[in-house]
N, C-alpha and C. Protein backbone atom coordinates (compact mmCIF):
# COMPACT_ATOMS: atom_id res chain seq x y z
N UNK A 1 -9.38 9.30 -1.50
CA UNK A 1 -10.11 10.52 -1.32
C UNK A 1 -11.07 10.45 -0.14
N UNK A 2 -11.86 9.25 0.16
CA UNK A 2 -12.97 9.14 1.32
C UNK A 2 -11.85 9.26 2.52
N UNK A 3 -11.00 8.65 2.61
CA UNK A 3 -9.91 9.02 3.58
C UNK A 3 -9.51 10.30 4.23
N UNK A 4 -9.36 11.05 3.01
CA UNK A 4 -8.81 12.38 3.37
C UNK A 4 -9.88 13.41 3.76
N UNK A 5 -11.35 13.02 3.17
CA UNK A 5 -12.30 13.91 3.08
C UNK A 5 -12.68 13.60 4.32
N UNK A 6 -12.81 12.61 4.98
CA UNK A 6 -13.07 12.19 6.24
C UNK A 6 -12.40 11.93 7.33
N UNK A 7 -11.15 13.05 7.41
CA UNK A 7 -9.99 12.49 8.28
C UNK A 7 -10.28 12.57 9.85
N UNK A 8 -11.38 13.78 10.38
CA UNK A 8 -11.63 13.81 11.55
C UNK A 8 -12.32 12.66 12.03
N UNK A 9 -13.32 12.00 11.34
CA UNK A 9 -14.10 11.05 11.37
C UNK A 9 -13.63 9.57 11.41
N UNK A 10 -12.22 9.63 10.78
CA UNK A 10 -11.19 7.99 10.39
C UNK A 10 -10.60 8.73 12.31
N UNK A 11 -10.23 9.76 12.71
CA UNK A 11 -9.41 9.57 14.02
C UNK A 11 -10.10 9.16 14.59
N UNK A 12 -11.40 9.76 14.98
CA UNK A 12 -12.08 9.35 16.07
C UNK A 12 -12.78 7.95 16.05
N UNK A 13 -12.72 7.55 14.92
CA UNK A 13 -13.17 5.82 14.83
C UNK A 13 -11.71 5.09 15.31
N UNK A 14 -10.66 5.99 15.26
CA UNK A 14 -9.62 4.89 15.41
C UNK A 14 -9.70 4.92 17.07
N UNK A 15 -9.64 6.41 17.82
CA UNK A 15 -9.78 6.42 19.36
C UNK A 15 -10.81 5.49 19.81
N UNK A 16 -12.05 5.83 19.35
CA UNK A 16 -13.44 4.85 20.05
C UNK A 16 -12.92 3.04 19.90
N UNK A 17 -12.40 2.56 18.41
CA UNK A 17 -11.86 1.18 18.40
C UNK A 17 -10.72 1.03 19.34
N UNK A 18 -9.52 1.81 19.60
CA UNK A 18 -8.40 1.54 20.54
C UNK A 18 -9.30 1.32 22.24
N UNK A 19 -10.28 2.29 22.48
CA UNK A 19 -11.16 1.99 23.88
C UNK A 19 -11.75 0.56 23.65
N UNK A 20 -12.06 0.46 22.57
CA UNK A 20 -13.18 -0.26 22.81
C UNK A 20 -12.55 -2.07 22.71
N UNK A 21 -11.64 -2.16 22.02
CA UNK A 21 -10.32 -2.97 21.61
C UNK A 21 -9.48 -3.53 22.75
N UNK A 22 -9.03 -2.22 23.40
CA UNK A 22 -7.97 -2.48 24.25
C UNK A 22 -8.64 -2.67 25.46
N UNK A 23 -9.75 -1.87 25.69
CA UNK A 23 -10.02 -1.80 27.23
C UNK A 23 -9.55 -0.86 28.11
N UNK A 24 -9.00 -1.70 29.52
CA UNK A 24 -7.95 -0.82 29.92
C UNK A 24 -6.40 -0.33 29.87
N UNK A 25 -6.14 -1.84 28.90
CA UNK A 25 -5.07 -1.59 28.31
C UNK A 25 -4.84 -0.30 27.45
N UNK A 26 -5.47 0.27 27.07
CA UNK A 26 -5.91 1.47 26.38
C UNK A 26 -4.80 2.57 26.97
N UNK A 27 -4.61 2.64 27.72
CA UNK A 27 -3.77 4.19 28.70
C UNK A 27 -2.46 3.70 28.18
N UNK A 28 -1.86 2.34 27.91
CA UNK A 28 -0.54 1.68 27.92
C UNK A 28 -0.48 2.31 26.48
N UNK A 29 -1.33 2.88 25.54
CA UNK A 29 -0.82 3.00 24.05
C UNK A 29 -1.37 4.26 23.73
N UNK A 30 -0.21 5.24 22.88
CA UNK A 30 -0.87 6.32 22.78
C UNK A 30 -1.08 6.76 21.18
N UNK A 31 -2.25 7.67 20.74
CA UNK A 31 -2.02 8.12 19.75
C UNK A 31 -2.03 9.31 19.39
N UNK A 32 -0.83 9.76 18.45
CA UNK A 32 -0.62 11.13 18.63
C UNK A 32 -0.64 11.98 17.19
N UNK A 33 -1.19 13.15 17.73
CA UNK A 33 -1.78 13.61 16.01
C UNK A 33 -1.00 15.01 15.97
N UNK A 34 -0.35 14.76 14.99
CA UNK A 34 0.26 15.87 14.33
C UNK A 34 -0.08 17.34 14.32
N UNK A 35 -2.08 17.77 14.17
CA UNK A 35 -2.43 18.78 14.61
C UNK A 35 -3.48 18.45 15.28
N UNK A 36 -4.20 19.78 16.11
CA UNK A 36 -4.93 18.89 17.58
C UNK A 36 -6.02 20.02 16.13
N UNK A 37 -6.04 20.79 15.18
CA UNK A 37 -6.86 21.28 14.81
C UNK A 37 -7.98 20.04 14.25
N UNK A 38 -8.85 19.46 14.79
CA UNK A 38 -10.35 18.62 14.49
C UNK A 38 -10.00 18.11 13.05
N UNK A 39 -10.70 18.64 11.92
CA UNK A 39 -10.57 19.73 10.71
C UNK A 39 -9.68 18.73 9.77
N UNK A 40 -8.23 18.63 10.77
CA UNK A 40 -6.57 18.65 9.75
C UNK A 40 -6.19 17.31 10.84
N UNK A 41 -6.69 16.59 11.62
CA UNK A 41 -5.95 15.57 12.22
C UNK A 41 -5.05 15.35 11.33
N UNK A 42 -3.93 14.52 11.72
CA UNK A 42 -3.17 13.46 10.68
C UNK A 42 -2.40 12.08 11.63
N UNK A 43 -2.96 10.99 11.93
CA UNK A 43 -2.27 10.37 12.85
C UNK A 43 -0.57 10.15 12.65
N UNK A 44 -0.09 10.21 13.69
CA UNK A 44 1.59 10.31 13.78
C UNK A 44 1.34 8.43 14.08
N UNK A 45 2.01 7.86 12.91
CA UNK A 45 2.36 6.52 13.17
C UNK A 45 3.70 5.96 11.99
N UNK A 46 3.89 4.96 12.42
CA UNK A 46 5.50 4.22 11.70
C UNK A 46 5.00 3.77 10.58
N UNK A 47 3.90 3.32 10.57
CA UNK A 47 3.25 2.54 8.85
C UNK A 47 2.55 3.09 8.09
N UNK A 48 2.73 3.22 7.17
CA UNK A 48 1.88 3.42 5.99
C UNK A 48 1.07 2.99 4.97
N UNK A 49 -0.14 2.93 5.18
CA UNK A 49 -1.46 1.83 4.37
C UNK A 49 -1.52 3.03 3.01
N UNK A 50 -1.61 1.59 1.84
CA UNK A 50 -1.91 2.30 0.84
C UNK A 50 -3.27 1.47 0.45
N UNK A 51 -4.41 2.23 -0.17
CA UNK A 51 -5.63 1.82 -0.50
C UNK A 51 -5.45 1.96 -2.04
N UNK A 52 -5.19 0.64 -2.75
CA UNK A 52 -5.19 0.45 -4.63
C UNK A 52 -6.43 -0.16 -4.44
N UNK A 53 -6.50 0.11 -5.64
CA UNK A 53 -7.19 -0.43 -6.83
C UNK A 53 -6.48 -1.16 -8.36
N UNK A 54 -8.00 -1.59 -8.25
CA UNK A 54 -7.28 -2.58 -9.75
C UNK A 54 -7.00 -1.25 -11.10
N UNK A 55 -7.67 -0.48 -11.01
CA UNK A 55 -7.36 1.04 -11.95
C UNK A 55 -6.17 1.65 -11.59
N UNK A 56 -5.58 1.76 -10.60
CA UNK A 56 -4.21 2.04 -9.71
C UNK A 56 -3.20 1.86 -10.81
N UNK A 57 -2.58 2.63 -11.78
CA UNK A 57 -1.58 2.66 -12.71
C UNK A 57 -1.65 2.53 -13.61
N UNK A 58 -2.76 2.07 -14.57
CA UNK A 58 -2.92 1.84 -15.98
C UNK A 58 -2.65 3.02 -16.48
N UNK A 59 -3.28 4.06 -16.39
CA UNK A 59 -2.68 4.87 -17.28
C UNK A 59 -1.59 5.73 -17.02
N UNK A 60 -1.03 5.19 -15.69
CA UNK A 60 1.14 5.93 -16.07
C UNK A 60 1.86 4.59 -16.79
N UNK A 61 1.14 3.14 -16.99
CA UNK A 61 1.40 2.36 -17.71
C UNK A 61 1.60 2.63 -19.26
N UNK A 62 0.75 3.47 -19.39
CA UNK A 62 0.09 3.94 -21.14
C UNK A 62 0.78 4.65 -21.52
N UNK A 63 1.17 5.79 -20.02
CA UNK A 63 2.17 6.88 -20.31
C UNK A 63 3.63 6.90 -20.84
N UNK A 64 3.83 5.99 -19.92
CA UNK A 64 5.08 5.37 -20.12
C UNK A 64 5.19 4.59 -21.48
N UNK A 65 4.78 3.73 -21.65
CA UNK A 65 4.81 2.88 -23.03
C UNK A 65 4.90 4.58 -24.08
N UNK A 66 3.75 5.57 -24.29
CA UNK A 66 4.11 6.39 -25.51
C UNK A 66 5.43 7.46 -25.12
N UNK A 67 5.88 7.56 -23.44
CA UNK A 67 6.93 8.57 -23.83
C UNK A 67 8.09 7.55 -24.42
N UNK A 68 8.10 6.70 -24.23
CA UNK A 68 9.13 5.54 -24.50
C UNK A 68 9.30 5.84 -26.46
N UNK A 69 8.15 5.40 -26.61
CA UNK A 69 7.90 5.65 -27.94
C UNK A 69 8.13 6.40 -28.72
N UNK A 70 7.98 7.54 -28.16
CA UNK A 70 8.21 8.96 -28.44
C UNK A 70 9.74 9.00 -28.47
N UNK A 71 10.33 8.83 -27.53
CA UNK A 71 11.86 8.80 -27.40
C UNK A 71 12.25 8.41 -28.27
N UNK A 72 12.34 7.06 -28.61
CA UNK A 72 12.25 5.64 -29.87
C UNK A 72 11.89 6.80 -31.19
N UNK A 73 10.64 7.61 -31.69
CA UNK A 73 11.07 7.96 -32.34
C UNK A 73 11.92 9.17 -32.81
N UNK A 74 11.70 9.79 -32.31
CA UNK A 74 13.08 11.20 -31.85
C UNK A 74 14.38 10.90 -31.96
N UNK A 75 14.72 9.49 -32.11
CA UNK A 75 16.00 8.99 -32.07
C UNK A 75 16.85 9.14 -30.96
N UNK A 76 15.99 9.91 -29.81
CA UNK A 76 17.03 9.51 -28.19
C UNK A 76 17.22 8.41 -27.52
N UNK A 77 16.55 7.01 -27.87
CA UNK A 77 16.31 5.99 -27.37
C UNK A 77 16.28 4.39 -28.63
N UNK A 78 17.03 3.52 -28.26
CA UNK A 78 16.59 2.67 -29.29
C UNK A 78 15.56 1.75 -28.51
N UNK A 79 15.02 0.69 -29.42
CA UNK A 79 13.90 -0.17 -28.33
C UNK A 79 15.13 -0.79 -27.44
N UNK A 80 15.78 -1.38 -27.78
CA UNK A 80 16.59 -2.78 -27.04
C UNK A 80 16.94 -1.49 -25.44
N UNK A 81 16.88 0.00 -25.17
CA UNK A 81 17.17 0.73 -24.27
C UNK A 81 16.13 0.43 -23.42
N UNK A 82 15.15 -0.15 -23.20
CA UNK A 82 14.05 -0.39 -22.02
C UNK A 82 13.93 -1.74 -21.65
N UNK A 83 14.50 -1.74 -20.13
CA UNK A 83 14.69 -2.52 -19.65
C UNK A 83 13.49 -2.02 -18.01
N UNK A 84 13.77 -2.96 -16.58
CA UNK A 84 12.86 -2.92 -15.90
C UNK A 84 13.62 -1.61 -14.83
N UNK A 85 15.04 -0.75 -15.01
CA UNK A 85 15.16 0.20 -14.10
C UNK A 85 14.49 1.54 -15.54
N UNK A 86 14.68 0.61 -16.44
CA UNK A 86 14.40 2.45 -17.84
C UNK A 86 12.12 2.55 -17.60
N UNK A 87 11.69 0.81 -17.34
CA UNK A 87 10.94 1.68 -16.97
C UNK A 87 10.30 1.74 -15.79
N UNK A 88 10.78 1.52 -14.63
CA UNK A 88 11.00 1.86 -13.23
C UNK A 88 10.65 3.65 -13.66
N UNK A 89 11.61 3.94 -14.19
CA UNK A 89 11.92 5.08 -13.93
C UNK A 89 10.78 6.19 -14.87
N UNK A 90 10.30 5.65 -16.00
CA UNK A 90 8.92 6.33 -16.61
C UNK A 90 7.70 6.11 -16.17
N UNK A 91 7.78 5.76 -14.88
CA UNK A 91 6.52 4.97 -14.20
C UNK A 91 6.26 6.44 -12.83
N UNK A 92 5.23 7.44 -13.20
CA UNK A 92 5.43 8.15 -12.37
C UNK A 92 4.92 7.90 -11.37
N UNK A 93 3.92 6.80 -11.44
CA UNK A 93 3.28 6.14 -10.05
C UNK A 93 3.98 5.44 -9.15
N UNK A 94 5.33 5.10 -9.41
CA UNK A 94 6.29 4.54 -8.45
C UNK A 94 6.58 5.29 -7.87
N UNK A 95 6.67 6.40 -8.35
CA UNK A 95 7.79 7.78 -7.57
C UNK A 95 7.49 8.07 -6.38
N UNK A 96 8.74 7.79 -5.46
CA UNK A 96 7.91 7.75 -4.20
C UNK A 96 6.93 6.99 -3.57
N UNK A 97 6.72 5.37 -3.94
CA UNK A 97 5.99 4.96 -3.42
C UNK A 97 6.56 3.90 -3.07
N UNK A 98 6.91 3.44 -2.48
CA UNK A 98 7.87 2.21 -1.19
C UNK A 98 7.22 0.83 -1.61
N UNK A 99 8.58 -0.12 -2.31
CA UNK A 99 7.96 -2.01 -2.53
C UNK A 99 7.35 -2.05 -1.04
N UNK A 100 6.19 -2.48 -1.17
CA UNK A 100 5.05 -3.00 -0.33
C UNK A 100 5.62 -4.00 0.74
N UNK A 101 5.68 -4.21 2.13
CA UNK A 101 6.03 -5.38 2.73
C UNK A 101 5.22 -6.62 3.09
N UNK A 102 3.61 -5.72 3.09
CA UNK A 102 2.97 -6.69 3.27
C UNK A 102 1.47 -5.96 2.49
N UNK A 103 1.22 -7.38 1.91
CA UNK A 103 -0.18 -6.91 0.75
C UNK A 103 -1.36 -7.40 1.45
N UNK A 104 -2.24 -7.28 1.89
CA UNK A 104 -3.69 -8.08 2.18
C UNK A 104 -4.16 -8.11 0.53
N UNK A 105 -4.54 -9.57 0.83
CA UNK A 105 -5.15 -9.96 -0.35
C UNK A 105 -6.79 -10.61 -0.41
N UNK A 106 -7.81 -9.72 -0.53
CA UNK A 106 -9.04 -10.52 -0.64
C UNK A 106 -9.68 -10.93 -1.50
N UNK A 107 -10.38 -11.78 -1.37
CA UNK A 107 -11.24 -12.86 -2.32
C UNK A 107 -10.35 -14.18 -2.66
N UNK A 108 -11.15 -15.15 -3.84
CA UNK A 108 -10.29 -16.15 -3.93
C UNK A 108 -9.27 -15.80 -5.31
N UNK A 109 -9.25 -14.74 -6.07
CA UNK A 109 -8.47 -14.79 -7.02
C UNK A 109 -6.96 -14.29 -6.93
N UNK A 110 -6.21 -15.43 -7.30
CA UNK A 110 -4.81 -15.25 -7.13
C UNK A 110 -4.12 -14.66 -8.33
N UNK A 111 -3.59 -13.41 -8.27
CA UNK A 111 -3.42 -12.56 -9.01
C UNK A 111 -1.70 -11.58 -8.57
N UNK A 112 -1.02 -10.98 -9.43
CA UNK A 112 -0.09 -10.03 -8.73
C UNK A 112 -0.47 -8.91 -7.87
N UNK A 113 -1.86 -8.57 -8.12
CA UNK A 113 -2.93 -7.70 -7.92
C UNK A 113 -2.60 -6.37 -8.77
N UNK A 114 -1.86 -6.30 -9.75
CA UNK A 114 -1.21 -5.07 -10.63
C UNK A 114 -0.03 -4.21 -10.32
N UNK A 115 0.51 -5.32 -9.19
CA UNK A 115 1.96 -4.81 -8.81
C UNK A 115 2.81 -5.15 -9.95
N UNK A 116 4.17 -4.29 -10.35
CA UNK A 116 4.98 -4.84 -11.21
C UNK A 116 5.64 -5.91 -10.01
N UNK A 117 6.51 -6.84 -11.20
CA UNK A 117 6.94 -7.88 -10.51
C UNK A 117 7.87 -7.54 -9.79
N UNK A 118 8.79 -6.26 -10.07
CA UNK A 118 10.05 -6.23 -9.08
C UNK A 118 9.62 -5.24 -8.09
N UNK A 119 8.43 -4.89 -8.17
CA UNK A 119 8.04 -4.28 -6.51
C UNK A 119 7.93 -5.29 -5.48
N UNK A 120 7.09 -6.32 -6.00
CA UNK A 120 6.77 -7.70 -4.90
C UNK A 120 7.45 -8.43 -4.60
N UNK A 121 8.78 -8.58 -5.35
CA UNK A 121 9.35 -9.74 -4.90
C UNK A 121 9.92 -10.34 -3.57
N UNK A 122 9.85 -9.66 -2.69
CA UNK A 122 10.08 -9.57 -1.54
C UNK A 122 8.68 -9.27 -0.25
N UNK A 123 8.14 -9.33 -0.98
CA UNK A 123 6.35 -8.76 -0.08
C UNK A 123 5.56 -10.51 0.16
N UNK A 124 4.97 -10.16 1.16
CA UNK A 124 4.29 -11.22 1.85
C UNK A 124 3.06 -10.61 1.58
N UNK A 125 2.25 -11.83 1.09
CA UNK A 125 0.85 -12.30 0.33
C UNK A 125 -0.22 -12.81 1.25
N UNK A 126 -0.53 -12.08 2.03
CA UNK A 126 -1.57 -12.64 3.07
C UNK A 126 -3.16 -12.75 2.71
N UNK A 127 -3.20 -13.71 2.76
CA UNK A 127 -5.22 -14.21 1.75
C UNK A 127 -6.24 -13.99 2.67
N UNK A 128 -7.28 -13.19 2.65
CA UNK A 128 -8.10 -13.24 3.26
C UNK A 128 -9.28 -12.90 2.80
N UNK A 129 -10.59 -13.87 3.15
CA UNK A 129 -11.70 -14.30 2.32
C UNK A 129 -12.60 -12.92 1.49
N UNK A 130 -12.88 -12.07 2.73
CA UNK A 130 -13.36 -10.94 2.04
C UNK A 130 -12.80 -9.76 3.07
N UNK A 131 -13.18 -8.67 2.15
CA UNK A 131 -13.05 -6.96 2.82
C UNK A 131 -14.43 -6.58 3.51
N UNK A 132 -15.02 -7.42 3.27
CA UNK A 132 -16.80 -6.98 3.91
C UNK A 132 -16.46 -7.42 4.97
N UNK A 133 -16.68 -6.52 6.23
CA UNK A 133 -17.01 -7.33 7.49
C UNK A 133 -15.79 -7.49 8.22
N UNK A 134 -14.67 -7.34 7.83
CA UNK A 134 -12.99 -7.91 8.44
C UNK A 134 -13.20 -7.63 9.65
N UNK A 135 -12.84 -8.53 10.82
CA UNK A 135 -12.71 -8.46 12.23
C UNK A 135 -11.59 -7.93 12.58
N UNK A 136 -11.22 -7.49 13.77
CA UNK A 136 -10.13 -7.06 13.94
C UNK A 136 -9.22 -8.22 14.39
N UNK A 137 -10.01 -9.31 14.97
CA UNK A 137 -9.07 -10.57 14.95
C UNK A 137 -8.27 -10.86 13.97
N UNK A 138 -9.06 -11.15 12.51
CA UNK A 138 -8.62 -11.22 11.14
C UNK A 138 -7.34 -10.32 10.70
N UNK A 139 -7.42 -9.44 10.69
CA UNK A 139 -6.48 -8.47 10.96
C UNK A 139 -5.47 -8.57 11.40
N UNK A 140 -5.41 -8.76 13.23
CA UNK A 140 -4.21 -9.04 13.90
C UNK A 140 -3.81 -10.34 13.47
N UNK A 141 -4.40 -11.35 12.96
CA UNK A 141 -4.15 -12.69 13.10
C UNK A 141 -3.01 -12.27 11.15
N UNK A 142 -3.47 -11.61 10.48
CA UNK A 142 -2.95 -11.25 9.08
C UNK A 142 -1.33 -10.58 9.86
N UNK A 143 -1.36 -9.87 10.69
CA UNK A 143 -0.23 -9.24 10.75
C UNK A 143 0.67 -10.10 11.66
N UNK A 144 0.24 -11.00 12.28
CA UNK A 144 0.66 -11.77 13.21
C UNK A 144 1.80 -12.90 12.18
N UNK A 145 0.48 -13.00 10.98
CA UNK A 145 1.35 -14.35 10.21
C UNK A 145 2.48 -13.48 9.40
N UNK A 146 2.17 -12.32 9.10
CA UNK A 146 2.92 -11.40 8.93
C UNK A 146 4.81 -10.97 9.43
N UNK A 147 4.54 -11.01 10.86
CA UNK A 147 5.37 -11.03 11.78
C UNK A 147 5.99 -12.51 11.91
N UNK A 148 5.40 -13.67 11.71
CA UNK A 148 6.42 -14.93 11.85
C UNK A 148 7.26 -15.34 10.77
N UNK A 149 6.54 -14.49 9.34
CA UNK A 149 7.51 -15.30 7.95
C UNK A 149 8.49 -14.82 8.26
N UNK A 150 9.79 -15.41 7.58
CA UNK A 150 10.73 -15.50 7.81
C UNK A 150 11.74 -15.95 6.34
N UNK A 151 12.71 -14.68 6.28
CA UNK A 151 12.33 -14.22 4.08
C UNK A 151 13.70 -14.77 4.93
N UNK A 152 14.57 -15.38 3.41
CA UNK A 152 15.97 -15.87 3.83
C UNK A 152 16.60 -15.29 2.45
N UNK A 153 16.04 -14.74 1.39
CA UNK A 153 16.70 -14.19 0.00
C UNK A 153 17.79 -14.79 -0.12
N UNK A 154 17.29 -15.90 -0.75
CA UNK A 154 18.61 -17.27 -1.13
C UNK A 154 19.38 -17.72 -0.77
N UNK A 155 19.12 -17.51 0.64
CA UNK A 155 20.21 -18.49 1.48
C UNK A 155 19.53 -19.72 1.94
């Protein structure tokens, strides 16, 4: 929500950091916004950051568990019928939301962070000490290690 409520304010921090970042390299990279209306920016880019939380799904978790239930008792469903695509699929917080490729992970606790397991299994776990303060070195240096793993899915 601070995102969206503040979208003119997230562009122009991103223009002033690309000057201030790049330098003169700056002219070599462009960024381009969907509407020039102030107001409604929306940056035009290839990636997509999602901002969770540890509250982030518990309750389409809850949801899911009673429509399940519900089914179960209605007699449309037996238990042994829920498996991880039956509840993939009662999970309305998945819908539309893309297995993660790469997670930043801060602090020292090693955790799934409340991903189900078959979203991650394929996502790179990058640790970094805290969210207070992140440099943009930190950052590039996260996407950098990012860019060298090298997934071989059982070969």
């Amino acid at each position: 929500g601070i995102f969206k409520r503040n979208n003119a304010r997230l562009m122009d921090e991103i223009l002033k950091q690309q000057q201030e970042l790049l330098g003169l390299d700056c002219s070599k990279y462009t960024v381009e916004f969907a509407n020039q209306d102030k107001a409604a920016q929306v940056l035009n880019c290839q990636c997509t950051l999602n901002v969770l939380s540890p509250e982030d799904g518990k309750a389409d978790i809850v949801k899911a568990a009673q429509d399940f239930c519900q089914l179960v008792s209605q007699e449309q469903k037996i238990y042994t019928d829920l498996d991880v695509n039956g509840l993939n699929n009662l999970l309305s917080s998945t819908n539309g939301f893309p297995d993660p490729d790469l997670v930043l992970k801060f602090g020292p606790v090693d955790s799934t962070l409340g991903f189900l397991p078959w979203h991650i299994r394929l996502t790179e776990i990058v640790s970094l000490p805290s969210h207070l303060n992140i440099s943009y070195e930190d950052f590039l240096s996260a996407l950098h290690h990012y860019a060298a793993c090298d997934q071989r899915w059982g070969k």
